[in-house]
Protein backbone atom coordinates (compact mmCIF):
# COMPACT_ATOMS: atom_id res chain seq x y z
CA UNK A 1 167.47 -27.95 78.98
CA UNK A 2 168.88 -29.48 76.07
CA UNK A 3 164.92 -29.91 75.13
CA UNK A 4 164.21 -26.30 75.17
CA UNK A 5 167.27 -25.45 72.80
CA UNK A 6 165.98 -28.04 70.23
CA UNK A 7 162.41 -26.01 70.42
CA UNK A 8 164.20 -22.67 70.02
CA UNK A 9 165.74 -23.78 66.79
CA UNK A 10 162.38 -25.43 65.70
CA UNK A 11 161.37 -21.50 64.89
CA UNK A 12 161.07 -20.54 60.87
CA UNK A 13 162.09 -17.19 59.96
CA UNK A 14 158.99 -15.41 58.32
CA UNK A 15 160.57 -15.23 55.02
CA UNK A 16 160.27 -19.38 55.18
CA UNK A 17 157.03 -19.74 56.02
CA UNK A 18 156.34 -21.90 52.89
CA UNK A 19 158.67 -24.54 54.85
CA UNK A 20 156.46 -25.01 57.54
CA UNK A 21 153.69 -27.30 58.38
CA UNK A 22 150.02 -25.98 56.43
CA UNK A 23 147.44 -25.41 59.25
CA UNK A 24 144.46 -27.67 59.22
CA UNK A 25 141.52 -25.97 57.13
CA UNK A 26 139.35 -25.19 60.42
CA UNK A 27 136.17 -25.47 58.99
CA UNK A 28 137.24 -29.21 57.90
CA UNK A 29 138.23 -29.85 61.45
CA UNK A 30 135.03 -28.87 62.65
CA UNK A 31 132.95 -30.01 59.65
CA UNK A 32 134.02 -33.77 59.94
CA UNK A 33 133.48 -35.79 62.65
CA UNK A 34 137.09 -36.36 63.21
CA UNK A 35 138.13 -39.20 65.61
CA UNK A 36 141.11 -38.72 68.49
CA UNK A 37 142.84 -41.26 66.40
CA UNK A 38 143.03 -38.91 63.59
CA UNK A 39 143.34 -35.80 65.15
CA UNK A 40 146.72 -37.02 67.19
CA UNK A 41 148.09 -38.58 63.82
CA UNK A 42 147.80 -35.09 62.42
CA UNK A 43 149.26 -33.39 65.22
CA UNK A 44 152.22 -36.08 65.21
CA UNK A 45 152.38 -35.12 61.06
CA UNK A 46 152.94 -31.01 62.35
CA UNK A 47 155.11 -32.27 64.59
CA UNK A 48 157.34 -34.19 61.92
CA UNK A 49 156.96 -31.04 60.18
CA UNK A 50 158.26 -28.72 62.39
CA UNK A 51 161.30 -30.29 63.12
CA UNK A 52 162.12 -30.48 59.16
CA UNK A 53 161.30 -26.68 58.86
CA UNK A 54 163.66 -26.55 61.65
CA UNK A 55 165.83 -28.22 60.15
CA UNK A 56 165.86 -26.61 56.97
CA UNK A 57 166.16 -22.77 59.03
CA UNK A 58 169.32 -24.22 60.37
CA UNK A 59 171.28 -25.41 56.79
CA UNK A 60 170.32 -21.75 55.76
CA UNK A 61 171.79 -20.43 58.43
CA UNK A 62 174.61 -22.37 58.02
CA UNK A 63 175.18 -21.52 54.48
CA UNK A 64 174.75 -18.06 55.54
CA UNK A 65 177.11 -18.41 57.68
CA UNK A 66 179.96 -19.74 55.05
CA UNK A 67 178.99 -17.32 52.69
CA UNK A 68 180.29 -14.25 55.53
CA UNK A 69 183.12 -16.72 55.96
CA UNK A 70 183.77 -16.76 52.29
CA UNK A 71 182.85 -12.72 51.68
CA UNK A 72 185.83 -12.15 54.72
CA UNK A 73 188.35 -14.76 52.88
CA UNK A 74 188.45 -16.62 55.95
CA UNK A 75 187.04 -20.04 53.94
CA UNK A 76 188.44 -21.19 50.36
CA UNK A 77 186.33 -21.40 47.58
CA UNK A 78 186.90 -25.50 47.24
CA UNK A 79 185.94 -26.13 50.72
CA UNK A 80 182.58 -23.43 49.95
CA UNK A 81 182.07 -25.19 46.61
CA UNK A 82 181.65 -28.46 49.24
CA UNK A 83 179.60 -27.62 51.91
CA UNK A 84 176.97 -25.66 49.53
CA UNK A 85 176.72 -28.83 47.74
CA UNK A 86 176.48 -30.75 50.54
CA UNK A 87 173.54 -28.13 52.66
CA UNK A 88 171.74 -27.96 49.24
CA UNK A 89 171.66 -31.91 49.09
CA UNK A 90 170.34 -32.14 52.61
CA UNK A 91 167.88 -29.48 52.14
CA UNK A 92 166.35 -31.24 49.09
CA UNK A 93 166.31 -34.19 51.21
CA UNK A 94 164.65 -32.67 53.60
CA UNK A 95 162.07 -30.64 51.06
CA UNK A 96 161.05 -33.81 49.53
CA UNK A 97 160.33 -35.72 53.07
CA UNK A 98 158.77 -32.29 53.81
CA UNK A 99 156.73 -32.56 50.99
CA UNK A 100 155.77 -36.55 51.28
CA UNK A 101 154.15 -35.68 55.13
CA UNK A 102 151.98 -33.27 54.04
CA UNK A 103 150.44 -35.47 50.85
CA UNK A 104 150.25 -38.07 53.76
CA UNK A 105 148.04 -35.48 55.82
């Protein structure tokens, strides 16, 4: 259960796309003789991918979320000040390992 609630929030909204993991270009795939060894490496790479994307979707959300909060006056502008710094660190984080897997592929 707690699997299939991880893979729901592994979904990218379609105005991230650039977050997610680029597709394999299919006429390399079939144009090189590609061992299973290399093949599962790159799907473990998407994989690793997917779950960053994810993870990026949900620190959006989250700021999105704070930023109704603030707009209602239900959050103060300190502790919004705080967590945007903090979501915008992670999400760099998170860009740059983002970044470093698919250099790797």
């Amino acid at each position: 259960a707690k699997i299939a609630e991880i893979d729901k929030l592994k979904a990218v909204p379609s105005n991230c796309a650039l977050v997610q993991a680029p597709t394999l270009n299919p006429e390399l795939k079939a144009g090189i003789n590609l061992s299973d060894y290399v093949i599962k490496r790159d799907q473990q790479f998407v994989t690793w991918q997917t779950l960053v994307a994810g993870s990026l979707t949900e620190i959006g959300r989250a700021i999105s979320a704070a930023l109704q909060l603030k707009k209602r006056m239900q959050i103060s502008t300190i502790d919004m000040t705080g967590l945007i710094s903090q979501c915008s660190s992670a999400s760099q984080i998170l860009l740059h390992l983002q970044h470093t897997i698919s250099t790797t592929r």
